[in-house]
C-alpha atoms as a PDB file:
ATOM      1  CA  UNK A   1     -28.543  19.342 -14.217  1.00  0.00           C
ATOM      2  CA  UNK A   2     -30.686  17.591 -11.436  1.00  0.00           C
ATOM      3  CA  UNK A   3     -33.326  17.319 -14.319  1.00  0.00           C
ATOM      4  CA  UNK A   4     -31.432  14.711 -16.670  1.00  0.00           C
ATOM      5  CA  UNK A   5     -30.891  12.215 -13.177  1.00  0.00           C
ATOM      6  CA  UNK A   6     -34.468  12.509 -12.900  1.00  0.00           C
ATOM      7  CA  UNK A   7     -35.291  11.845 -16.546  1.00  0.00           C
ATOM      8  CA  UNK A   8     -32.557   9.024 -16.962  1.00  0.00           C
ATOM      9  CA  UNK A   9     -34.699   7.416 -13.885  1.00  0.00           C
ATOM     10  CA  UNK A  10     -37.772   7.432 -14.870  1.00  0.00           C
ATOM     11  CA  UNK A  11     -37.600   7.093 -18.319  1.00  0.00           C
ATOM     12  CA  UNK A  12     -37.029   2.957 -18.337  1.00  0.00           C
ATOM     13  CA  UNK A  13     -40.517   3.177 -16.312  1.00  0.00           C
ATOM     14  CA  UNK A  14     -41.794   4.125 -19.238  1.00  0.00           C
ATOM     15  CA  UNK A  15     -39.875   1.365 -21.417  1.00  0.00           C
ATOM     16  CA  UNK A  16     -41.105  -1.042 -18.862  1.00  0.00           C
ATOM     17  CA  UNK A  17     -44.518  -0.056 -18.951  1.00  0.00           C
ATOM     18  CA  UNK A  18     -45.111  -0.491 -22.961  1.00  0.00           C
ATOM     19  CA  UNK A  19     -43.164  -3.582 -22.999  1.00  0.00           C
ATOM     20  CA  UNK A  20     -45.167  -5.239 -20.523  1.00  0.00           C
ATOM     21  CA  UNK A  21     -47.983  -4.013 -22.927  1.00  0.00           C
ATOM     22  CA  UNK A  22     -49.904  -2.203 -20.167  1.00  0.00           C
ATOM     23  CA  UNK A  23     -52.161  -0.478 -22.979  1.00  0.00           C
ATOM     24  CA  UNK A  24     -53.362  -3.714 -24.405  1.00  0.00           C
ATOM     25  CA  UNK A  25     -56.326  -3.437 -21.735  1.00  0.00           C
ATOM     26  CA  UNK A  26     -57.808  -0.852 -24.031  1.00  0.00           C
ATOM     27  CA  UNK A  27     -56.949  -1.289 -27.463  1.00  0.00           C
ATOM     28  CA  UNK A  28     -59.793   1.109 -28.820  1.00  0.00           C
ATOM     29  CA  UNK A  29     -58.381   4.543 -26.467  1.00  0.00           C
ATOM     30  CA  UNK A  30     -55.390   6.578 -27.018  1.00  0.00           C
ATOM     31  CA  UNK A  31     -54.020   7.115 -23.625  1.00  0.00           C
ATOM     32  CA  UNK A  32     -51.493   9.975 -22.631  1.00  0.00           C
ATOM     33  CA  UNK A  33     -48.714   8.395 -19.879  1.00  0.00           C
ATOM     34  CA  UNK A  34     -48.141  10.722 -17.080  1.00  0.00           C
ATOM     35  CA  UNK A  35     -45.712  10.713 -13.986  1.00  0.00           C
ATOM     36  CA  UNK A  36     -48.404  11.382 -10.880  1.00  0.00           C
ATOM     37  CA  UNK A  37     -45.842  11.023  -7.933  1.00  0.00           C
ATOM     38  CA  UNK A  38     -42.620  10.435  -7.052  1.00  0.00           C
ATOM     39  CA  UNK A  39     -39.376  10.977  -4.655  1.00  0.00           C
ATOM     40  CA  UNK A  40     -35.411  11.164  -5.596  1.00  0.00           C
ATOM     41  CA  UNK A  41     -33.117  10.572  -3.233  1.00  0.00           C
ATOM     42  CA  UNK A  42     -29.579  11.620  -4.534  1.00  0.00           C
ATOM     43  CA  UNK A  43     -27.252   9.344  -2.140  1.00  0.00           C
ATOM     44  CA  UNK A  44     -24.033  10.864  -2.675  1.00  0.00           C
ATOM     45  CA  UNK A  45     -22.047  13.592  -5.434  1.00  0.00           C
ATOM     46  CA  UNK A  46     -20.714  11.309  -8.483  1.00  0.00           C
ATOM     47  CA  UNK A  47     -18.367  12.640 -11.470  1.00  0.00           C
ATOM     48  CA  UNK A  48     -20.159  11.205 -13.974  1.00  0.00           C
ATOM     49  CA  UNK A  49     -18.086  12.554 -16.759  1.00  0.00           C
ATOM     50  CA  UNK A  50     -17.033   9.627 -19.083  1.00  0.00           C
ATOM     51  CA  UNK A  51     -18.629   7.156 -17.070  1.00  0.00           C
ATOM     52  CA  UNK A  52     -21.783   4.670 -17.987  1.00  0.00           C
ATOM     53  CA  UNK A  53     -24.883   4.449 -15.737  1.00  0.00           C
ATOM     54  CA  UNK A  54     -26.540   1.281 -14.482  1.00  0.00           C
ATOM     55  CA  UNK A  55     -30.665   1.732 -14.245  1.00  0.00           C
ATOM     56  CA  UNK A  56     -32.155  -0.739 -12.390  1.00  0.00           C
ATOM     57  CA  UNK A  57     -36.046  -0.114 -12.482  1.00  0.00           C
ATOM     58  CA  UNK A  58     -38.983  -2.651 -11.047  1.00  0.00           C
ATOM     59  CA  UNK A  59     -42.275  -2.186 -11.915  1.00  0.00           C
ATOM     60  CA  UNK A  60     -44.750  -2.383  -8.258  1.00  0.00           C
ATOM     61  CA  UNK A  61     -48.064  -2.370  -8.999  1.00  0.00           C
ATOM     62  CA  UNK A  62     -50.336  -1.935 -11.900  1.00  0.00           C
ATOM     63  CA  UNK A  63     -54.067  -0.785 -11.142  1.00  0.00           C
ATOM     64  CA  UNK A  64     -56.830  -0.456 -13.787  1.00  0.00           C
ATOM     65  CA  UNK A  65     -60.077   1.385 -13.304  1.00  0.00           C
ATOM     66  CA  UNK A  66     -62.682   3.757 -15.598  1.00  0.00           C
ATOM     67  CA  UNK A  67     -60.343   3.095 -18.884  1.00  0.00           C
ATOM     68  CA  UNK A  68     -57.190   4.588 -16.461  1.00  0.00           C
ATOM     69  CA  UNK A  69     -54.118   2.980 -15.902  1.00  0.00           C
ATOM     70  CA  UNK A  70     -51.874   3.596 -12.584  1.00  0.00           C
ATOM     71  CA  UNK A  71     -48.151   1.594 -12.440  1.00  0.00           C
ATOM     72  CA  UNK A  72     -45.662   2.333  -9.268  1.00  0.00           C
ATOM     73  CA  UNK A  73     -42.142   1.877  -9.577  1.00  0.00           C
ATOM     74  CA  UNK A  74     -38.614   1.908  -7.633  1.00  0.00           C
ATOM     75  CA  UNK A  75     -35.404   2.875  -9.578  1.00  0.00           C
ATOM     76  CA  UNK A  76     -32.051   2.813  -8.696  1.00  0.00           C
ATOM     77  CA  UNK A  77     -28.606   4.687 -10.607  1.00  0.00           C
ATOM     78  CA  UNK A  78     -25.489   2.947 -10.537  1.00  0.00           C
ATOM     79  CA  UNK A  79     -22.210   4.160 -11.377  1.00  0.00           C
ATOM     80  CA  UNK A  80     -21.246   1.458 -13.941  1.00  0.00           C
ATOM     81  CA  UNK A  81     -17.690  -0.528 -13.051  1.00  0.00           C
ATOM     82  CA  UNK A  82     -16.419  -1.035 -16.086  1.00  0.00           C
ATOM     83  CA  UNK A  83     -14.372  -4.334 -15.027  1.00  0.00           C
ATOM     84  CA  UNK A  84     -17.750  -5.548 -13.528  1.00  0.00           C
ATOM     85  CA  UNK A  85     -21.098  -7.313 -15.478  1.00  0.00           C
ATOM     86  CA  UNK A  86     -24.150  -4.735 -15.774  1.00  0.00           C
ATOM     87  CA  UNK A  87     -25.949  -7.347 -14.070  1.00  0.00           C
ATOM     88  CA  UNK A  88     -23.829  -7.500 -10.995  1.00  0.00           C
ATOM     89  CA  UNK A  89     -25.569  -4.383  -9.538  1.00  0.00           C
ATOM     90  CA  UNK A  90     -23.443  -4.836  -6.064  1.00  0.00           C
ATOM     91  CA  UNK A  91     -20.026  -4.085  -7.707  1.00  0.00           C
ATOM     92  CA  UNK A  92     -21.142  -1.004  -8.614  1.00  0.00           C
ATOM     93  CA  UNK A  93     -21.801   2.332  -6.940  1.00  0.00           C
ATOM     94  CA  UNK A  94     -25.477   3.194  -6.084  1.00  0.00           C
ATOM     95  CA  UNK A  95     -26.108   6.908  -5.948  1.00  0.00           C
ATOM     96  CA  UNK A  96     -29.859   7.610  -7.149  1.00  0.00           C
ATOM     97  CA  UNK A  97     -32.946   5.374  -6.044  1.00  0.00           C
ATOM     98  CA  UNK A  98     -36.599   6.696  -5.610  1.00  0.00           C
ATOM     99  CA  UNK A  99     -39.937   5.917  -6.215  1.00  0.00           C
ATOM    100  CA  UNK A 100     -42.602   7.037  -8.898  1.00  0.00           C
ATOM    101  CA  UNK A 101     -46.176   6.551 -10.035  1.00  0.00           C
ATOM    102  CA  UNK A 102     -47.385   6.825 -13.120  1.00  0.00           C
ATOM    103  CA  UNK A 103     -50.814   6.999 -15.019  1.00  0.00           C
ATOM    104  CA  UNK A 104     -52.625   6.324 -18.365  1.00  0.00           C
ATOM    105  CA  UNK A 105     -55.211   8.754 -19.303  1.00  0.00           C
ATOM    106  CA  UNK A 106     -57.614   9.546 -21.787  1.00  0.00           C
ATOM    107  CA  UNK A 107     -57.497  13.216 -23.658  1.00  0.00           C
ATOM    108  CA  UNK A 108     -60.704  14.365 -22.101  1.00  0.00           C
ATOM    109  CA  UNK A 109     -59.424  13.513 -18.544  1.00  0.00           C
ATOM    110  CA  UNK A 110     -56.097  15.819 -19.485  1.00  0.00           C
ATOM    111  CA  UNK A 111     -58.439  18.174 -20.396  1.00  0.00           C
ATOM    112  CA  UNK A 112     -60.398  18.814 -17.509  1.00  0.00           C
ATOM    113  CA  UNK A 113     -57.590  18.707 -15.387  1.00  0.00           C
ATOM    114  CA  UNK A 114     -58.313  20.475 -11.938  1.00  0.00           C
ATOM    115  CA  UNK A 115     -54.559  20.616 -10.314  1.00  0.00           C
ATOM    116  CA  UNK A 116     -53.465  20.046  -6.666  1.00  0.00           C
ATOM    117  CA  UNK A 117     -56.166  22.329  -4.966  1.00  0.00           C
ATOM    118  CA  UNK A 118     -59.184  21.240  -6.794  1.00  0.00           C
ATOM    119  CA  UNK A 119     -59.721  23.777  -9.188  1.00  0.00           C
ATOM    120  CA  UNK A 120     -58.914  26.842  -7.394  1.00  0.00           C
ATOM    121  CA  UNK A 121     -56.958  29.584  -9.028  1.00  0.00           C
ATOM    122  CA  UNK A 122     -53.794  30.340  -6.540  1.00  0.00           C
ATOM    123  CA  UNK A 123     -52.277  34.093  -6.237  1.00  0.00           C
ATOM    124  CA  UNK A 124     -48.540  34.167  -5.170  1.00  0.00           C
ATOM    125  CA  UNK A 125     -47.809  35.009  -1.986  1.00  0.00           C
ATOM    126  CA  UNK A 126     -47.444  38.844  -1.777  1.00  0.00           C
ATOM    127  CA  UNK A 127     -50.642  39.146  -3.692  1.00  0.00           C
ATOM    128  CA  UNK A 128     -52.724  37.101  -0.906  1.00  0.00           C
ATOM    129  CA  UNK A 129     -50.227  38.794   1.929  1.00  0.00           C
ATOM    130  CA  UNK A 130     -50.844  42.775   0.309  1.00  0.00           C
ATOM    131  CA  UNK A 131     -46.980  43.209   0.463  1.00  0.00           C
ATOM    132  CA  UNK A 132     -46.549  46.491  -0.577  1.00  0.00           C
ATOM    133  CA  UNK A 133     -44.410  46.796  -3.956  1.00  0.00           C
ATOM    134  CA  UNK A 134     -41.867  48.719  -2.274  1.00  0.00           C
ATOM    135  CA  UNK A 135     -41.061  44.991  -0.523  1.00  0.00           C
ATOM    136  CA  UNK A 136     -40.866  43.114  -3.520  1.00  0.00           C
ATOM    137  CA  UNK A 137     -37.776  43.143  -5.814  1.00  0.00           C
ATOM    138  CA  UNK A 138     -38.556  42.632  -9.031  1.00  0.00           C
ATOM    139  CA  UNK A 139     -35.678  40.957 -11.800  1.00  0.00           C
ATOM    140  CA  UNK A 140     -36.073  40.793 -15.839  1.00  0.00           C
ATOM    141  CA  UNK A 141     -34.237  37.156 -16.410  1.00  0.00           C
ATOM    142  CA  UNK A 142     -35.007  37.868 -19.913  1.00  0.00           C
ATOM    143  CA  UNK A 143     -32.535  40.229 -20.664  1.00  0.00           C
ATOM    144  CA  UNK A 144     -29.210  37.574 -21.181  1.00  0.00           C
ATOM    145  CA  UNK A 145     -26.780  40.888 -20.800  1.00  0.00           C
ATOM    146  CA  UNK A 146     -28.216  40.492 -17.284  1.00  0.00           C
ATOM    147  CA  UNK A 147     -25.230  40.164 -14.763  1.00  0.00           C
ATOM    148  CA  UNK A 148     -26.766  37.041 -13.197  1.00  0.00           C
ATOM    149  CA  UNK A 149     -25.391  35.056 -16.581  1.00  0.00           C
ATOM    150  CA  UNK A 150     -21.976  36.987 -16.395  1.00  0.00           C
ATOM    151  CA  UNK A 151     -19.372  34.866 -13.945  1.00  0.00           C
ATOM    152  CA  UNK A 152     -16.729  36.943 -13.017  1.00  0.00           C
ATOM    153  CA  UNK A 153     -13.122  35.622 -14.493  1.00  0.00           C
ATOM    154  CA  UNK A 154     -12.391  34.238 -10.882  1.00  0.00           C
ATOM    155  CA  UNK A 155     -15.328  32.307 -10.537  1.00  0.00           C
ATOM    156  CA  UNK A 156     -16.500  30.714 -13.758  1.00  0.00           C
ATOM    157  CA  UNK A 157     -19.384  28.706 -12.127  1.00  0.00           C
ATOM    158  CA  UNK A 158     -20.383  32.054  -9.986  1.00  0.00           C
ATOM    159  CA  UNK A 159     -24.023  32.423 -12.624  1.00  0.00           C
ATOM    160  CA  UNK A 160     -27.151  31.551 -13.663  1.00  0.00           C
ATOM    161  CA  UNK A 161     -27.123  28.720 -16.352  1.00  0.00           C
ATOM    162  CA  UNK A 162     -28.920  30.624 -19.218  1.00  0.00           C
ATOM    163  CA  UNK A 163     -29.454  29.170 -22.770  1.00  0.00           C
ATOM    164  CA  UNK A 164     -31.850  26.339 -22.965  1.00  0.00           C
ATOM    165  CA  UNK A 165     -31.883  25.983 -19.416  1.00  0.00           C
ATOM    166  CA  UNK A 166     -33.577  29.421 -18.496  1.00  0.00           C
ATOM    167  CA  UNK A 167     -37.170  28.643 -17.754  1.00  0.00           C
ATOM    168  CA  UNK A 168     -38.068  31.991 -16.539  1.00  0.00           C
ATOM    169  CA  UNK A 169     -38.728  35.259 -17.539  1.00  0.00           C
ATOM    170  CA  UNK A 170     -39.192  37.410 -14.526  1.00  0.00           C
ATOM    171  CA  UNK A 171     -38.340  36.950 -10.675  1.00  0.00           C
ATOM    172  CA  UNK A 172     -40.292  38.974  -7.449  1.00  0.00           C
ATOM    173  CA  UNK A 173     -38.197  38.231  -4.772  1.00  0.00           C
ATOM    174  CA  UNK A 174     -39.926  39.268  -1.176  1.00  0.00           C
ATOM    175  CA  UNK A 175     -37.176  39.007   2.222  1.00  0.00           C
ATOM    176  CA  UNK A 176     -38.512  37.850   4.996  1.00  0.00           C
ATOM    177  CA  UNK A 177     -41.531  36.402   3.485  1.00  0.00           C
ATOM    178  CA  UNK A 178     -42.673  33.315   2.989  1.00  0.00           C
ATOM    179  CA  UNK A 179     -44.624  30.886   5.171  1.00  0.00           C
ATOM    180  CA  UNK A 180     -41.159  30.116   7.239  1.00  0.00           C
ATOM    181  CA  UNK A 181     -40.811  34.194   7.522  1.00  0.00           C
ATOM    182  CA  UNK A 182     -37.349  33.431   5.479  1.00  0.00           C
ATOM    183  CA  UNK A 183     -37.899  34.830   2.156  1.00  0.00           C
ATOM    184  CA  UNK A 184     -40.828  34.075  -0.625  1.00  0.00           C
ATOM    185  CA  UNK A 185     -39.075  33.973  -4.520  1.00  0.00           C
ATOM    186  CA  UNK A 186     -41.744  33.758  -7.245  1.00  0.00           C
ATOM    187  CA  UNK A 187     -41.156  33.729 -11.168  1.00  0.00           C
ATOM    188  CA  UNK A 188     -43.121  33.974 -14.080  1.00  0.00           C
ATOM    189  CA  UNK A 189     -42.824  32.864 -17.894  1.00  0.00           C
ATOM    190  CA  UNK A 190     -45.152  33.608 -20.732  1.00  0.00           C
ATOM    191  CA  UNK A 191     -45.486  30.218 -22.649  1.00  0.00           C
ATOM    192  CA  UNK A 192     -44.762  30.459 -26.241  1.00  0.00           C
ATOM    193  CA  UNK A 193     -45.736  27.178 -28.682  1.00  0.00           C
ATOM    194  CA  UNK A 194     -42.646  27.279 -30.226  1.00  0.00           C
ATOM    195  CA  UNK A 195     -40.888  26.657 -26.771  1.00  0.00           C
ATOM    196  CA  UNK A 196     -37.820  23.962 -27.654  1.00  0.00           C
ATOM    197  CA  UNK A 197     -38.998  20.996 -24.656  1.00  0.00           C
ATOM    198  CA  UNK A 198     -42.163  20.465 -26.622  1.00  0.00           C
ATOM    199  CA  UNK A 199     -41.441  18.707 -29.238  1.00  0.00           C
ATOM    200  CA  UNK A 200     -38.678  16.639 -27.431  1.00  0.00           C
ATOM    201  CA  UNK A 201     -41.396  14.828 -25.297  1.00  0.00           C
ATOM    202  CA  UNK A 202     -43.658  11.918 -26.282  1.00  0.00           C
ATOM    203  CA  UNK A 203     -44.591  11.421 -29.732  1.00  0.00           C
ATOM    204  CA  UNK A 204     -47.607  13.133 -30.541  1.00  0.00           C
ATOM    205  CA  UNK A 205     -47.848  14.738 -26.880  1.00  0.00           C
ATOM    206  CA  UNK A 206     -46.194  18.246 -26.767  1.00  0.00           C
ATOM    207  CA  UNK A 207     -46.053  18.662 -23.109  1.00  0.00           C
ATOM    208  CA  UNK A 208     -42.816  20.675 -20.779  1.00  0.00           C
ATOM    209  CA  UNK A 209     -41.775  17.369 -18.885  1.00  0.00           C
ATOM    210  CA  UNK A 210     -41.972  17.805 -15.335  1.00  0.00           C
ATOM    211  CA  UNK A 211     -38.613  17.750 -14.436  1.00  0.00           C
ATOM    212  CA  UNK A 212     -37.601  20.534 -16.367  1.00  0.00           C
ATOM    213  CA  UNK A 213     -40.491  22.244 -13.995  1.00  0.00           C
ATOM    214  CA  UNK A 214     -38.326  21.047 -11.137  1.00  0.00           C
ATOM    215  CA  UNK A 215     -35.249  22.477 -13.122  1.00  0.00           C
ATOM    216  CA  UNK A 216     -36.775  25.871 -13.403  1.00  0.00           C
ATOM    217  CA  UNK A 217     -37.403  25.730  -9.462  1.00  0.00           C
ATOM    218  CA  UNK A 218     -34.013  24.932  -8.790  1.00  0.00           C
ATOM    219  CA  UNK A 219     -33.053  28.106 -11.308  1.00  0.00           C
ATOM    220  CA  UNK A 220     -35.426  30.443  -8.993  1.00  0.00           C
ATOM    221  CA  UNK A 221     -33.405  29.344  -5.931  1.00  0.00           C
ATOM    222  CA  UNK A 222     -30.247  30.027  -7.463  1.00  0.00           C
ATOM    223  CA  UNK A 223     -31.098  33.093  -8.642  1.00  0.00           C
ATOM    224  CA  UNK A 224     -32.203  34.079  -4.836  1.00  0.00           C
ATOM    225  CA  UNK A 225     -29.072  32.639  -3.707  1.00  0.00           C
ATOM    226  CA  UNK A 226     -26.921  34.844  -6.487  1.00  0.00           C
ATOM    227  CA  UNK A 227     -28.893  37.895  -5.981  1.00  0.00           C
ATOM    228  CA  UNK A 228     -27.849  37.603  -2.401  1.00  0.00           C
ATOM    229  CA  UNK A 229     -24.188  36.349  -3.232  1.00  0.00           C
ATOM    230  CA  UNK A 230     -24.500  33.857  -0.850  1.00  0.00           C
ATOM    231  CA  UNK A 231     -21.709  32.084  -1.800  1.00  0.00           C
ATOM    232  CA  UNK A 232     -19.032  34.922  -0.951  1.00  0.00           C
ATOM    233  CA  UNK A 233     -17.403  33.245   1.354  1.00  0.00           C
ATOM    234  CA  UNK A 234     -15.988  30.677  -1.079  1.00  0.00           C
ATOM    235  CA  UNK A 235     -12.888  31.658  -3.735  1.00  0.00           C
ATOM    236  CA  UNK A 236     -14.721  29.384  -6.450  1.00  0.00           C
ATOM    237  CA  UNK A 237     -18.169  28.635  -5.583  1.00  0.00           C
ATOM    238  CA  UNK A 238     -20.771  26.376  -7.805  1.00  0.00           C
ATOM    239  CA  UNK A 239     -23.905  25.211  -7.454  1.00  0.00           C
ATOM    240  CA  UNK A 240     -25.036  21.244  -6.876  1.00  0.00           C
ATOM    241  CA  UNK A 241     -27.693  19.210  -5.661  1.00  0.00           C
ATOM    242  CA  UNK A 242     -26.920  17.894  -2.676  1.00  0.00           C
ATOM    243  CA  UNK A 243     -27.773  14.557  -1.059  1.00  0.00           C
ATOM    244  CA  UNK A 244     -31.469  15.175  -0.490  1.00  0.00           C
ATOM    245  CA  UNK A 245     -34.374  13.576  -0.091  1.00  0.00           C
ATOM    246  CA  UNK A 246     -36.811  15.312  -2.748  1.00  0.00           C
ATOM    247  CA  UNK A 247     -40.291  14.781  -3.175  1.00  0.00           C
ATOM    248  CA  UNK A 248     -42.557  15.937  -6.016  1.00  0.00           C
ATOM    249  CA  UNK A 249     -46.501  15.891  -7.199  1.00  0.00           C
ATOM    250  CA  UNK A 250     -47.900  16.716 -10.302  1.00  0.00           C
ATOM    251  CA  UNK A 251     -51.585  16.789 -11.072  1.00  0.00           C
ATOM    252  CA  UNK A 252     -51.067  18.418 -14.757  1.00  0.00           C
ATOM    253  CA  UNK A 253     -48.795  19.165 -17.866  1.00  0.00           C
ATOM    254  CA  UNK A 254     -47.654  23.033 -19.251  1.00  0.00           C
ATOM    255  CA  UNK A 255     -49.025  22.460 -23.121  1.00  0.00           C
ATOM    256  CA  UNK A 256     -48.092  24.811 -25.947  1.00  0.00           C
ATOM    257  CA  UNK A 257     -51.949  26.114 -25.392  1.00  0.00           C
ATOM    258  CA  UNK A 258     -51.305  27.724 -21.990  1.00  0.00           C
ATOM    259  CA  UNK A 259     -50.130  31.326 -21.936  1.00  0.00           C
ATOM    260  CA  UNK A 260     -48.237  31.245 -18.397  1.00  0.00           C
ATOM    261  CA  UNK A 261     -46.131  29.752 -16.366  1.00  0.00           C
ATOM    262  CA  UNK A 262     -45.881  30.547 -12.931  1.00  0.00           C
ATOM    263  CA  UNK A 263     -43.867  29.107 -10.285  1.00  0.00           C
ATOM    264  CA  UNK A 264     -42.548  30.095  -6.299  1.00  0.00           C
ATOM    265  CA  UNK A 265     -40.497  28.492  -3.961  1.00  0.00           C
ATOM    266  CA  UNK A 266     -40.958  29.009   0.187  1.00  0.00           C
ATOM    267  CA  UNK A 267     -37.376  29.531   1.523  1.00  0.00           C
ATOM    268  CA  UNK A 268     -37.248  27.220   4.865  1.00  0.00           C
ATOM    269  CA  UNK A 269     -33.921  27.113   5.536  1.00  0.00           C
ATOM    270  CA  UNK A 270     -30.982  29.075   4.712  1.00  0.00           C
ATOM    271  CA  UNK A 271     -27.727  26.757   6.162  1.00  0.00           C
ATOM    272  CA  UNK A 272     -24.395  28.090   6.462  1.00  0.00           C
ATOM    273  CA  UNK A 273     -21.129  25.946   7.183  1.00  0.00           C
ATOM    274  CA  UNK A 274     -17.574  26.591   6.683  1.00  0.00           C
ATOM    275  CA  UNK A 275     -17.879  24.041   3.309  1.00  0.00           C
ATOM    276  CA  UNK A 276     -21.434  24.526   2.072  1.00  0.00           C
ATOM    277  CA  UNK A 277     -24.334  27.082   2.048  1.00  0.00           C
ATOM    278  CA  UNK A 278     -27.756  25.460   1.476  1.00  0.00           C
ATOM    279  CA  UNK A 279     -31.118  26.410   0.721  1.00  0.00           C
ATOM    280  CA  UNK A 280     -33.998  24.713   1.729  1.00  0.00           C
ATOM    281  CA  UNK A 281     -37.169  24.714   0.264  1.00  0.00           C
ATOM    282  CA  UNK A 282     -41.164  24.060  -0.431  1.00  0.00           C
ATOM    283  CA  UNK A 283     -41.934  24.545  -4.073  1.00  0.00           C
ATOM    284  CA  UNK A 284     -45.016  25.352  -6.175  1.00  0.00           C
ATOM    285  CA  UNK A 285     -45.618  25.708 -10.076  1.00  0.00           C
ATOM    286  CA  UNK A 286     -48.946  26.572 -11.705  1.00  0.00           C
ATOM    287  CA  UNK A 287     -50.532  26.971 -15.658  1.00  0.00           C
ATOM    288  CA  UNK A 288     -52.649  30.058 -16.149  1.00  0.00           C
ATOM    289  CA  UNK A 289     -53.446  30.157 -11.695  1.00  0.00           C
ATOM    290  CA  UNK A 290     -53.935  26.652 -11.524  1.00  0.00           C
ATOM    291  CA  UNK A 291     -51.002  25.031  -9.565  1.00  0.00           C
ATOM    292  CA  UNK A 292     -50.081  21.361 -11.050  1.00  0.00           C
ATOM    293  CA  UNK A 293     -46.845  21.184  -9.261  1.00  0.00           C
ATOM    294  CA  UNK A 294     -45.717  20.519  -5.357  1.00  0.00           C
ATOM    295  CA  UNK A 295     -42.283  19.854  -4.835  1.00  0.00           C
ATOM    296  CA  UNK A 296     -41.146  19.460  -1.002  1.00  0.00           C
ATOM    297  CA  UNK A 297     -37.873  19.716   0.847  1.00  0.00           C
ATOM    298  CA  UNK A 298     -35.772  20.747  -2.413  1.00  0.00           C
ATOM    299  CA  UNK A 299     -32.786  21.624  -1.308  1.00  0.00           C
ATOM    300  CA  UNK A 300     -29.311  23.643  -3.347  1.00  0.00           C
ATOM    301  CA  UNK A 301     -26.135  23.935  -2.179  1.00  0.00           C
ATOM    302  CA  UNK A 302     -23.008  26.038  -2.881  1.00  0.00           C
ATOM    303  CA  UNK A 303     -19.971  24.905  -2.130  1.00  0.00           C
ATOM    304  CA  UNK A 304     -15.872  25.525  -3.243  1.00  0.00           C
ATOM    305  CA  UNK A 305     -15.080  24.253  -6.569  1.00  0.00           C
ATOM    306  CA  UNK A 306     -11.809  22.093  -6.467  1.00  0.00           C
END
């Protein structure tokens, strides 16, 4: 999943971060650390079954103002040779590197959070459009007997992941909408406090990381692209990330006191070659109307299994 390359780059920022004892400034505040901003640009498609990864992450800058704390960073993934030293980083094969900033802040600040738009509540896009219903197909990603998790025999990887890795409960999908007039998918989930990703982040600090927000985007596009069986034209087909740029805000956390999730991706782009479809995209995801989340140029591709 795109979302463990994201975490297994950012998380030495972290590492980096409380080594360097960043927090030492204020001894007397308990400070909540926060990815802010950030960009992930997957170089090229590595089988990284059985193999070790190389991070190689340098901490930028580190700004402190009004008790908050923000750090940049640059990261870079290796494929690990395993006849070549760790340290040698030019023996081995880059295929990851990005940027990210990240900020200290004070529970109150969390708190009072006001998103990307300054505190205004956002509607999808059919509400603030008036589609009529009749335009807008609706899909229960609840029910698991659903046949978007059944592959057929022929094409195992033909599906929707499912499991742990189904962030959404409900899907409106609107054709031809959309600010690029391609198609508008939006999806909902009702936050429950018992959700599993809470307590697997920080100690402490139940929050859904933010790249299993970018995960459930990616699981809205493929549901699009499944409902649409846009990868007929390939025997086998499966899903990857492709090598994309990606880009991604976040001005807020999903916490186990929210009740929901919503989230919608603007289709840009539909591509079609004789290897690979892709999807192209502009992403939102917002707690309870207030959007936290901007994700730009996200991109998934189907392509022939070999």
């Amino acid at each position: 999943p795109y979302s463990l390359i994201m975490e297994i780059a950012l998380q030495p920022n972290g590492f980096i971060s409380g080594y360097m004892g960043t927090t030492l400034k204020y001894p007397e505040k308990d400070l909540f650390f926060r990815n802010l901003d950030g960009s992930g640009d997957l170089i090229k498609q590595v089988d990284l079954r059985d193999k070790t990864i190389v991070n190689k992450s340098v901490l930028l800058s580190t700004t402190m103002a009004g008790g908050m704390i923000v750090q940049s960073f640059t990261f870079e993934l290796y494929v690990k040779d395993e006849n070549k030293p760790a340290q040698s980083l030019e023996s081995h094969d880059l295929f990851y590197k990005g940027t990210a900033v990240f900020g200290y802040f004070g529970a109150d600040a969390l708190t009072n959070q006001l998103g990307i738009d300054n505190g205004k509540v956002t509607h999808p896009w059919f509400v603030d459009n008036n589609t009529p219903t009749s335009d807008i197909k609706v899909i229960d990603l609840s029910n698991s007997n659903l046949p978007l998790y059944q592959a057929p025999s022929n094409k195992p990887h033909y599906k929707l992941a499912g499991g742990q890795m189904n962030f959404i409960d409900t899907v409106s999908i609107v054709e031809g909408g959309g600010k690029a007039g391609i198609a508008y998918v939006h999806g909902e989930r009702t936050i429950d406090a018992t959700d599993w990703f809470f307590r697997y982040h920080f100690h402490q600090d139940p929050v859904m990381p933010g790249s299993l927000g970018v995960e459930a985007v990616i699981e809205l596009m493929q549901t699009y692209a499944l409902e649409n069986d846009l990868g007929k034209q390939f025997t086998n087909p499966r899903f990857i990330a492709p090598a994309t740029l990606v880009k991604w805000k976040y001005r807020g956390q999903i916490t186990p006191l929210n009740k929901q999730m919503s989230l919608d991706v603007h289709i840009t782009d539909i591509i079609k070659e004789d290897g690979e479809v892709r999807l192209v995209g502009d992403a939102n995801l917002s707690k309870d109307g207030l959007r936290i989340y901007e994700v730009k140029d996200i991109v998934l591709s189907l392509i022939e299994t070999k």
